[in-house]
C-alpha atoms as a PDB file:
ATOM      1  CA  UNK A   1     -23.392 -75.294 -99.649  1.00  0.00           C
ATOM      2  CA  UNK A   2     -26.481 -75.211-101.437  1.00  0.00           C
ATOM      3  CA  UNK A   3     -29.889 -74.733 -99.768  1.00  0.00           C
ATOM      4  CA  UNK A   4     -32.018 -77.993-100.060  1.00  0.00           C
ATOM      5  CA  UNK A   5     -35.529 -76.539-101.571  1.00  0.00           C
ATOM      6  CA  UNK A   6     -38.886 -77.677-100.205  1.00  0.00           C
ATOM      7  CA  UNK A   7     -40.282 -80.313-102.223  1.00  0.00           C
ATOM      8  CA  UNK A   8     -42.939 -78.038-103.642  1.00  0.00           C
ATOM      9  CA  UNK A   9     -40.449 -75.725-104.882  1.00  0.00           C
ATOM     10  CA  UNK A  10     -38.417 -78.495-106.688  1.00  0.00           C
ATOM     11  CA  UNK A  11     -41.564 -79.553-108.155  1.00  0.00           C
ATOM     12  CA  UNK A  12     -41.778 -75.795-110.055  1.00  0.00           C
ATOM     13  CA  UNK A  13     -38.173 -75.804-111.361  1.00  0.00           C
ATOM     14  CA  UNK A  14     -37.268 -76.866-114.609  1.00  0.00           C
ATOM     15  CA  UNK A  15     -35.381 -80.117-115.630  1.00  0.00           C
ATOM     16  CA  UNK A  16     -32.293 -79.680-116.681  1.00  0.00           C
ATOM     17  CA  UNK A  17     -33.326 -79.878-120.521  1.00  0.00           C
ATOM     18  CA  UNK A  18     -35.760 -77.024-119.892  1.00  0.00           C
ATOM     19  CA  UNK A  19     -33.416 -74.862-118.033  1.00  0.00           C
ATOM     20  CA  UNK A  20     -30.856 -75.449-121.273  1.00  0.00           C
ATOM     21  CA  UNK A  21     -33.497 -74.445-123.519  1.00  0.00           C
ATOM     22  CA  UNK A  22     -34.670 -71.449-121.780  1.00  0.00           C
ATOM     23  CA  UNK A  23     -31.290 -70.190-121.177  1.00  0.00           C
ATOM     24  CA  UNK A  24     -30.277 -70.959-124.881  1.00  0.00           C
ATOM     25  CA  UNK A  25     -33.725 -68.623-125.790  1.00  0.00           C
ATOM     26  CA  UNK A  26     -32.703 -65.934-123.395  1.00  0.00           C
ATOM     27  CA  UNK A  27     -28.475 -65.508-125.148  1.00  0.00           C
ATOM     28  CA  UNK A  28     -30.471 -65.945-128.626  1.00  0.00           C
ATOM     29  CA  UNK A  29     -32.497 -62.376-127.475  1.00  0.00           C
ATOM     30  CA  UNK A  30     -29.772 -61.209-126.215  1.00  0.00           C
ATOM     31  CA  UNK A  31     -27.445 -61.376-129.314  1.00  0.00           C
ATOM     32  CA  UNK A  32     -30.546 -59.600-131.248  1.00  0.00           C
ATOM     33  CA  UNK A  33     -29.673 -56.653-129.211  1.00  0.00           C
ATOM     34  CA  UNK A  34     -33.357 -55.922-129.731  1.00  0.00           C
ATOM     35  CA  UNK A  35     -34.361 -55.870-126.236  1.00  0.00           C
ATOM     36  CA  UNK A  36     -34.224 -52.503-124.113  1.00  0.00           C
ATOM     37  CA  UNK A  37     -31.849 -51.926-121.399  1.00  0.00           C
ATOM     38  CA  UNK A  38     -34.406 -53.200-118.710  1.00  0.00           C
ATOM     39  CA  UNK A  39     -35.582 -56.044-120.651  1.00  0.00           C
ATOM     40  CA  UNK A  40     -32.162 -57.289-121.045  1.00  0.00           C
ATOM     41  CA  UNK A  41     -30.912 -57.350-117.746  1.00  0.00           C
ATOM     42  CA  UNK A  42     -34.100 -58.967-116.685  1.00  0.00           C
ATOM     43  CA  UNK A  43     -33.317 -62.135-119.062  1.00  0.00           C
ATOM     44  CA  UNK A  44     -29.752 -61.590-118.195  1.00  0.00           C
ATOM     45  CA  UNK A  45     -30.754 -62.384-115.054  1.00  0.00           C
ATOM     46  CA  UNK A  46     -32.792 -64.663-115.538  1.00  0.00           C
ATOM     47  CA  UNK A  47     -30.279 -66.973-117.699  1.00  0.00           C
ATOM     48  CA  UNK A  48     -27.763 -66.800-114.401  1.00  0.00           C
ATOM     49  CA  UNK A  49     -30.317 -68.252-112.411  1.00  0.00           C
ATOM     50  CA  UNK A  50     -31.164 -71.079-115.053  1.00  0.00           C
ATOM     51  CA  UNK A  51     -27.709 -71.217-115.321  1.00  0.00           C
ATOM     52  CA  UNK A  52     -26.834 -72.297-111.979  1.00  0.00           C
ATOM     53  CA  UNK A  53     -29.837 -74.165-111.415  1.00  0.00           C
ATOM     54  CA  UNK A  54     -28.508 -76.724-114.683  1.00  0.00           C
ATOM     55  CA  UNK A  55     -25.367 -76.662-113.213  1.00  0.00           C
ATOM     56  CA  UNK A  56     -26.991 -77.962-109.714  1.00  0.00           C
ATOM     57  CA  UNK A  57     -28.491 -80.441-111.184  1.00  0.00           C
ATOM     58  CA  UNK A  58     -25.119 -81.676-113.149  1.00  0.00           C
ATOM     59  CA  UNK A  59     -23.846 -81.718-109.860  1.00  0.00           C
ATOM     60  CA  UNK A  60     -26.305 -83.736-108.046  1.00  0.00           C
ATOM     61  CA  UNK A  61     -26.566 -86.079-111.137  1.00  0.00           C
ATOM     62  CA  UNK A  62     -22.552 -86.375-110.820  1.00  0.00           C
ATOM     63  CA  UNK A  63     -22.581 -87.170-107.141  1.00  0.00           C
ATOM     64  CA  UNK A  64     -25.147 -90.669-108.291  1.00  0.00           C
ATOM     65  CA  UNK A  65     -22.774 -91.623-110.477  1.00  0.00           C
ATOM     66  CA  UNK A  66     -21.416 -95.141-109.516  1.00  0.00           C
ATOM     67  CA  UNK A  67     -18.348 -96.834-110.857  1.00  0.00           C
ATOM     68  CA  UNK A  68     -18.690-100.516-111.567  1.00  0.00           C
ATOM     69  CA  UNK A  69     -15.842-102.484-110.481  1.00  0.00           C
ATOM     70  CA  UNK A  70     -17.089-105.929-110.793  1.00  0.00           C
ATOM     71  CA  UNK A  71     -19.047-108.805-110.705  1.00  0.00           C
ATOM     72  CA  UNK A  72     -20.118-111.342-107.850  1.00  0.00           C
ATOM     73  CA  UNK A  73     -20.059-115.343-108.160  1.00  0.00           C
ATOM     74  CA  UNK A  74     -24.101-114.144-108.219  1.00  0.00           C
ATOM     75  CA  UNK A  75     -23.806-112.530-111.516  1.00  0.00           C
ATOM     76  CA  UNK A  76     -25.091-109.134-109.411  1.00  0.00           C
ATOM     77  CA  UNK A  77     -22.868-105.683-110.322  1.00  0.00           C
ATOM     78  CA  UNK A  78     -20.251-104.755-107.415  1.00  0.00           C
ATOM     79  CA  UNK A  79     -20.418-100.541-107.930  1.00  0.00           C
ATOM     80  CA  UNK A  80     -18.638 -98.066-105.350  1.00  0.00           C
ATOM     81  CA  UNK A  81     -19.612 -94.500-105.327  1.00  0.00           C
ATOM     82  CA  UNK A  82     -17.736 -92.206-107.868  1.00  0.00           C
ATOM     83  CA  UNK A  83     -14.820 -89.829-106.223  1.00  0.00           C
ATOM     84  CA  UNK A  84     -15.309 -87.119-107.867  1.00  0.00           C
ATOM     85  CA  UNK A  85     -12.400 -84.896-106.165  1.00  0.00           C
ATOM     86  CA  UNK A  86      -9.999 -85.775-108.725  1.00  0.00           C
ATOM     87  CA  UNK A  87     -12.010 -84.051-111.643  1.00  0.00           C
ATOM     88  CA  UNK A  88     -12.395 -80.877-108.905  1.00  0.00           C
ATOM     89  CA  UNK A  89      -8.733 -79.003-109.738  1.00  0.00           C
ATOM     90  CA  UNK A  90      -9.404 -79.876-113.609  1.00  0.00           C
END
């Protein structure tokens, strides 16, 4: 399981946008094949770890999803949480 980060270190990491961006940036050098050897594993590197930080945050945007199944004599949205083990084996 994933390490919860202190809120000042969540406050330095890049939305999930930015972490696409910067990743997309970092394969775009890489394809160049312009970059020394040293260089290149450094943004290699760096792209994993942007890499699984977006796909963190997919994950804890997943988990928030809610699946309406209804509505109340009130007019008010009944939700339950989404189960998201049946997309797991797919």
């Amino acid at each position: 399981m994933a390490k919860k980060q202190p809120a000042t270190d969540q406050a330095q990491q890049p939305r999930f946008e930015q972490a696409v961006e910067r990743l997309e940036a970092i394969v775009r050098a890489l394809e160049e094949g312009e970059l020394g050897l040293d260089e290149a594993l450094g943004r290699y590197e760096e792209g994993v770890k942007m890499l699984r930080h977006a796909h963190a945050l997919l994950e804890r945007a997943e988990r928030r999803v809610e699946l309406l199944t209804g509505i109340d004599p009130e007019g008010r949205p009944q939700t339950e949480p989404f189960d998201d083990r049946a997309t797991e084996s797919a």
